[in-house]
N, C-alpha and C. Protein backbone atom coordinates (compact mmCIF):
# COMPACT_ATOMS: atom_id res chain seq x y z
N UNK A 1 78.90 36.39 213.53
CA UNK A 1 77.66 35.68 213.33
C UNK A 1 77.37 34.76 214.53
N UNK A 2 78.88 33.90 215.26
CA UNK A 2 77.90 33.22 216.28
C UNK A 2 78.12 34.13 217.70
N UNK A 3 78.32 35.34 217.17
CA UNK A 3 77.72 36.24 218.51
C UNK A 3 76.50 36.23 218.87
N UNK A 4 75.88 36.87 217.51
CA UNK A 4 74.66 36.88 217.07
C UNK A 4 73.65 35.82 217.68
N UNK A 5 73.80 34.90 216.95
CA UNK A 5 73.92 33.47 217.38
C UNK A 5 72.97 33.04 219.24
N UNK A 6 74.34 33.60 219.48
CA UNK A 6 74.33 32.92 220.95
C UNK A 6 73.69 34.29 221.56
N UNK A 7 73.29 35.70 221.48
CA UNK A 7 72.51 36.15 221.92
C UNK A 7 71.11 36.05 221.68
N UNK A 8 71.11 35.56 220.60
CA UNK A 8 69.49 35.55 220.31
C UNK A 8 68.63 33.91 221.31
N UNK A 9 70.16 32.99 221.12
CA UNK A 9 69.47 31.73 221.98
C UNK A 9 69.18 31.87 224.01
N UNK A 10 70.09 33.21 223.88
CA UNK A 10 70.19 34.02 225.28
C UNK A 10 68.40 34.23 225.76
N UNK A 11 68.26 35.68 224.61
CA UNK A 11 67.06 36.03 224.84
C UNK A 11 66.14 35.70 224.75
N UNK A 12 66.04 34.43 223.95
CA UNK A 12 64.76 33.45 223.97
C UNK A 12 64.84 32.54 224.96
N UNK A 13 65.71 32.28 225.66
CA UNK A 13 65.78 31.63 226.98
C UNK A 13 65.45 32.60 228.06
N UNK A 14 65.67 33.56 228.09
CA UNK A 14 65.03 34.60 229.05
C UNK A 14 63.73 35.38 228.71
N UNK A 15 63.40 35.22 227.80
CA UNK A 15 61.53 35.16 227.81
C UNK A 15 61.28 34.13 228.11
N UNK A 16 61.13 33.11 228.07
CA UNK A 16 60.81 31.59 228.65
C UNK A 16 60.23 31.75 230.02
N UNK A 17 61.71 32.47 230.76
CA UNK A 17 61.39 32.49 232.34
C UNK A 17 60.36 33.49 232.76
N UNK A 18 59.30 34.14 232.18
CA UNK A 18 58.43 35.20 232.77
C UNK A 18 57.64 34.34 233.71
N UNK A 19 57.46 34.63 234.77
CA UNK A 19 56.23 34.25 235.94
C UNK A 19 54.82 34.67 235.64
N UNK A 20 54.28 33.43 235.07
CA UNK A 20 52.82 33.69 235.28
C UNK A 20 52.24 33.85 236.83
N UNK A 21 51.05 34.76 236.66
CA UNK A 21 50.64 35.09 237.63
C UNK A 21 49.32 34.84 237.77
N UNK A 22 48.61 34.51 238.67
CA UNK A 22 46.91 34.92 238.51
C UNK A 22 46.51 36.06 239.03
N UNK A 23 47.05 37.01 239.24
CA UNK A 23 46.89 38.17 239.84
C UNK A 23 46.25 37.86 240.83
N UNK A 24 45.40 38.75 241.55
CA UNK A 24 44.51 38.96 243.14
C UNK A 24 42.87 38.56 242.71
N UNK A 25 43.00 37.18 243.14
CA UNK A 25 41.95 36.59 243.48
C UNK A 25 41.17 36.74 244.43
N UNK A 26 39.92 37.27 244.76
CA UNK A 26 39.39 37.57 246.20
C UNK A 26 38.68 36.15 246.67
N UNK A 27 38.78 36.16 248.07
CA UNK A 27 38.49 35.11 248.36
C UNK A 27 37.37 35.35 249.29
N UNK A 28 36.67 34.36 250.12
CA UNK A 28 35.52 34.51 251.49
C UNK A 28 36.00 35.69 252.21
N UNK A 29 35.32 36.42 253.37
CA UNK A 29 35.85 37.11 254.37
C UNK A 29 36.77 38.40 254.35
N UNK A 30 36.59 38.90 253.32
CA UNK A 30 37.91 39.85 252.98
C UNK A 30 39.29 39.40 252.21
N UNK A 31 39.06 38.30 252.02
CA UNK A 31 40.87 37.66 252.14
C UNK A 31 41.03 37.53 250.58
N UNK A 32 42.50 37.69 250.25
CA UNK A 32 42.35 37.28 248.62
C UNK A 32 43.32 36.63 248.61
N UNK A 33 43.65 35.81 247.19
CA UNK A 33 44.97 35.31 247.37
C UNK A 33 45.80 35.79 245.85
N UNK A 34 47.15 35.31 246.24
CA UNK A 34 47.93 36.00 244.57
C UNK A 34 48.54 34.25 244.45
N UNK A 35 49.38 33.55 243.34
CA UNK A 35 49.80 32.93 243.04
C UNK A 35 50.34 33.10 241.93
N UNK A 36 52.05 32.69 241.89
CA UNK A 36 52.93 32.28 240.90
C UNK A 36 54.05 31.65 241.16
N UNK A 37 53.84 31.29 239.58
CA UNK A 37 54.54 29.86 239.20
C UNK A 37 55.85 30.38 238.69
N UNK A 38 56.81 29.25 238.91
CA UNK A 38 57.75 29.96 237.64
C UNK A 38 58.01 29.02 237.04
N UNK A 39 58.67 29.33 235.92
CA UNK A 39 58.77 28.51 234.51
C UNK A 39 59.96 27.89 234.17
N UNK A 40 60.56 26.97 235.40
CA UNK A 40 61.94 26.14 235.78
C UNK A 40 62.03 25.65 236.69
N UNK A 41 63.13 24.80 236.40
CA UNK A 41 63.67 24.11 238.37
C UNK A 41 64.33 25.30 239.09
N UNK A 42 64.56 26.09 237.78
CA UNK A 42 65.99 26.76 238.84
C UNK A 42 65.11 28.01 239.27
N UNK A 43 63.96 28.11 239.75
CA UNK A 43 63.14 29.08 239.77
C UNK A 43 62.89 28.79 241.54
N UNK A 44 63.46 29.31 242.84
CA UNK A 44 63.46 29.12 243.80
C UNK A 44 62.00 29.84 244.57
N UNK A 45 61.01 29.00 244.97
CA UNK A 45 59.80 29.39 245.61
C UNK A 45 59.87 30.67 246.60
N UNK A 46 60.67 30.80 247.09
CA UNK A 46 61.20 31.83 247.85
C UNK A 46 61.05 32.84 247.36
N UNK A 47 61.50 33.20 246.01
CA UNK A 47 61.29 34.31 245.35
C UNK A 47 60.17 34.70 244.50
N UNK A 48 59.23 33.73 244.27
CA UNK A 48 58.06 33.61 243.59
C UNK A 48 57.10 34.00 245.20
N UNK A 49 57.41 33.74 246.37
CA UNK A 49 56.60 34.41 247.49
C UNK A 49 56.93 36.02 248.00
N UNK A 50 58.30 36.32 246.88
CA UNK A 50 58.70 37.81 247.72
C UNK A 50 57.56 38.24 246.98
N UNK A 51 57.63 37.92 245.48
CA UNK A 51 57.27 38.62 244.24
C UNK A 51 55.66 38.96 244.29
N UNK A 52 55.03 37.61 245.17
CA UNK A 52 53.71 37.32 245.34
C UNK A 52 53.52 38.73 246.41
N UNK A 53 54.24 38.94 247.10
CA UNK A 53 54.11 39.79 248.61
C UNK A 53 53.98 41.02 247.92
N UNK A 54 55.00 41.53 247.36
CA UNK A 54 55.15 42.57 246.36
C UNK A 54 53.67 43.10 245.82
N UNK A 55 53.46 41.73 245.03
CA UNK A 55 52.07 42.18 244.43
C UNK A 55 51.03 42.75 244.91
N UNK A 56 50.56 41.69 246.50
CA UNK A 56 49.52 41.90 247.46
C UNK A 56 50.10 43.39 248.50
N UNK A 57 51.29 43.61 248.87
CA UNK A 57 51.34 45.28 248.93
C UNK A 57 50.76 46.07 248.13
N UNK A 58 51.28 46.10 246.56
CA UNK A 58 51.10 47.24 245.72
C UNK A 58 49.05 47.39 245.82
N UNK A 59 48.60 45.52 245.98
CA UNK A 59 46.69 45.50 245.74
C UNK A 59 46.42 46.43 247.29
N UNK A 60 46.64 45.85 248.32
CA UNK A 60 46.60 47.53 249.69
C UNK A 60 47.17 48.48 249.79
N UNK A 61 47.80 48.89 249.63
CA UNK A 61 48.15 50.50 248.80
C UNK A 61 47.43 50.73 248.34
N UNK A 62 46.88 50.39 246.71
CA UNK A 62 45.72 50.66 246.11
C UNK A 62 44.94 51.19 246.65
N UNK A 63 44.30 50.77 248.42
CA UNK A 63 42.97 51.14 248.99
C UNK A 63 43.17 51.25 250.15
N UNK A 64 44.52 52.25 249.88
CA UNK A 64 44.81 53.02 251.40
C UNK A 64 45.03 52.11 252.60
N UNK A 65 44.94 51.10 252.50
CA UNK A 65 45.39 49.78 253.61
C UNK A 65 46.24 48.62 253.54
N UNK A 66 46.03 48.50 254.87
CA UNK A 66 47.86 47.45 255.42
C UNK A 66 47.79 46.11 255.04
N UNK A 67 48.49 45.93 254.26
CA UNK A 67 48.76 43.99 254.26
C UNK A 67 48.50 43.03 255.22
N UNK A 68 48.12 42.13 255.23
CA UNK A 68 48.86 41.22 256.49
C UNK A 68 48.22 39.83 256.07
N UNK A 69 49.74 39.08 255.98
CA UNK A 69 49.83 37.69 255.66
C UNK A 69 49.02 36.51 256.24
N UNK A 70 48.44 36.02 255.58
CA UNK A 70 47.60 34.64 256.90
C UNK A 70 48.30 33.48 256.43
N UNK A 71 48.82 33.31 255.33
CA UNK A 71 49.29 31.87 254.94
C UNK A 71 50.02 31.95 253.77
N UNK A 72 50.81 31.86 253.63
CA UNK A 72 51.99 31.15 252.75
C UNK A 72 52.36 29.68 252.20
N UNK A 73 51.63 29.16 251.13
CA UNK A 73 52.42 28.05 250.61
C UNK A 73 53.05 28.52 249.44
N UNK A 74 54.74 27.38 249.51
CA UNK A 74 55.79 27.20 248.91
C UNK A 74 55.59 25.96 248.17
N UNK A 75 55.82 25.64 247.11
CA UNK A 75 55.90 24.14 246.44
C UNK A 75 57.08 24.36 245.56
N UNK A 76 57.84 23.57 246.00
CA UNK A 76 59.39 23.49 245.20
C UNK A 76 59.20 22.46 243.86
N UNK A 77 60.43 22.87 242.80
CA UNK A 77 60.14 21.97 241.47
C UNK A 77 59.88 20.55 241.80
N UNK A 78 59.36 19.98 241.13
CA UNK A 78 59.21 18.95 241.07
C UNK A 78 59.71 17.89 239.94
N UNK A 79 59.51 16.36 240.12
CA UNK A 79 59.40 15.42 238.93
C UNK A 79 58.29 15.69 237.58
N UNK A 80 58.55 15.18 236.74
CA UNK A 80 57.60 15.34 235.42
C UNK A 80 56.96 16.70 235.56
N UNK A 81 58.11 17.58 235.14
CA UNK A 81 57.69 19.01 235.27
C UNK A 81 56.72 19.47 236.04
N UNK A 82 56.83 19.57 236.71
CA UNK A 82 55.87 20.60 237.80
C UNK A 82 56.74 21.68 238.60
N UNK A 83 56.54 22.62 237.62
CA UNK A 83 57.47 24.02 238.17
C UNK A 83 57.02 24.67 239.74
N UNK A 84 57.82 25.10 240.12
CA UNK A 84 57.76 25.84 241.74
C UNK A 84 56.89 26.89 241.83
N UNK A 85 56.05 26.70 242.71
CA UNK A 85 54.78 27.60 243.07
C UNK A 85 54.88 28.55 244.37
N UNK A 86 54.09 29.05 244.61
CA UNK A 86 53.66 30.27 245.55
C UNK A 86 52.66 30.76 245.82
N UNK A 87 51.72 30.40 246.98
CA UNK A 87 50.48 31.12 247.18
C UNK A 87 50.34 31.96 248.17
N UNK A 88 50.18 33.24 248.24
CA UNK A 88 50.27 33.69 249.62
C UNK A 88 48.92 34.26 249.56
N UNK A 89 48.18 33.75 250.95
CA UNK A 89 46.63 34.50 251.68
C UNK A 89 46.71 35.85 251.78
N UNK A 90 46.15 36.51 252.06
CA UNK A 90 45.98 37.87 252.53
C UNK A 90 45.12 38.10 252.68
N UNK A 91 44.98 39.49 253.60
CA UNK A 91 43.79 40.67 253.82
C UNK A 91 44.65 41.85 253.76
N UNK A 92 43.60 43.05 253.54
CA UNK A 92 44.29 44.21 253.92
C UNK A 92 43.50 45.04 254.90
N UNK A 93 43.87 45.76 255.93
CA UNK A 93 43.13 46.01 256.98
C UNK A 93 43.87 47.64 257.04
C-alpha cells in the first residue's frame, strides 16, 4: 500500500511539471516568437530555450523553410514564485 502510495504522489508531481507554452506567436516583419515557462525552480531556462528552438524548427519545416534565431531571452527562477522563462525571436527564411 505505501508503494502505491508513493507512486501516485510521484505522478502527480510529474504532471505538475508540464511546460506551458504559447505556441508561435507572429510578430511585425515576418518574425514570430514561441515562449515557455516552466513550472519550478528546478526547471533550468536553458532547456525551456532548447524546447522553444525545437518548436520554432518543427513551425519552418512546416513551410519548407530555415529557422534563424534573432533573440533569445532567458529569465531564471525567481523570488515569490516566478518560474523560469524563455523567449526565443525568430524568422524563417
Amino acid at each position: 500500500m505505501k508503494i502505491i502510495a508513493a507512486l501516485l504522489v510521484t505522478v502527480s508531481a510529474l504532471a505538475g511539471c508540464s511546460i506551458p507554452t504559447t505556441g508561435v506567436v507572429p510578430q511585425n516583419d515576418g518574425l514570430f516568437t514561441i515562449t515557455r515557462q516552466g513550472n519550478g525552480f528546478w526547471v533550468q531556462p536553458g532547456t525551456l530555450t532548447a524546447q522553444a528552438r525545437q518548436d520554432a524548427a518543427v513551425h519552418c519545416d512546416g513551410q519548407k523553410k530555415t529557422l534563424k534565431v534573432v533573440h533569445v531571452k532567458e529569465i531564471p527562477a525567481g523570488a515569490f514564485g516566478r518560474w523560469p522563462e524563455s523567449e526565443v525571436l525568430y524568422q524563417c527564411l
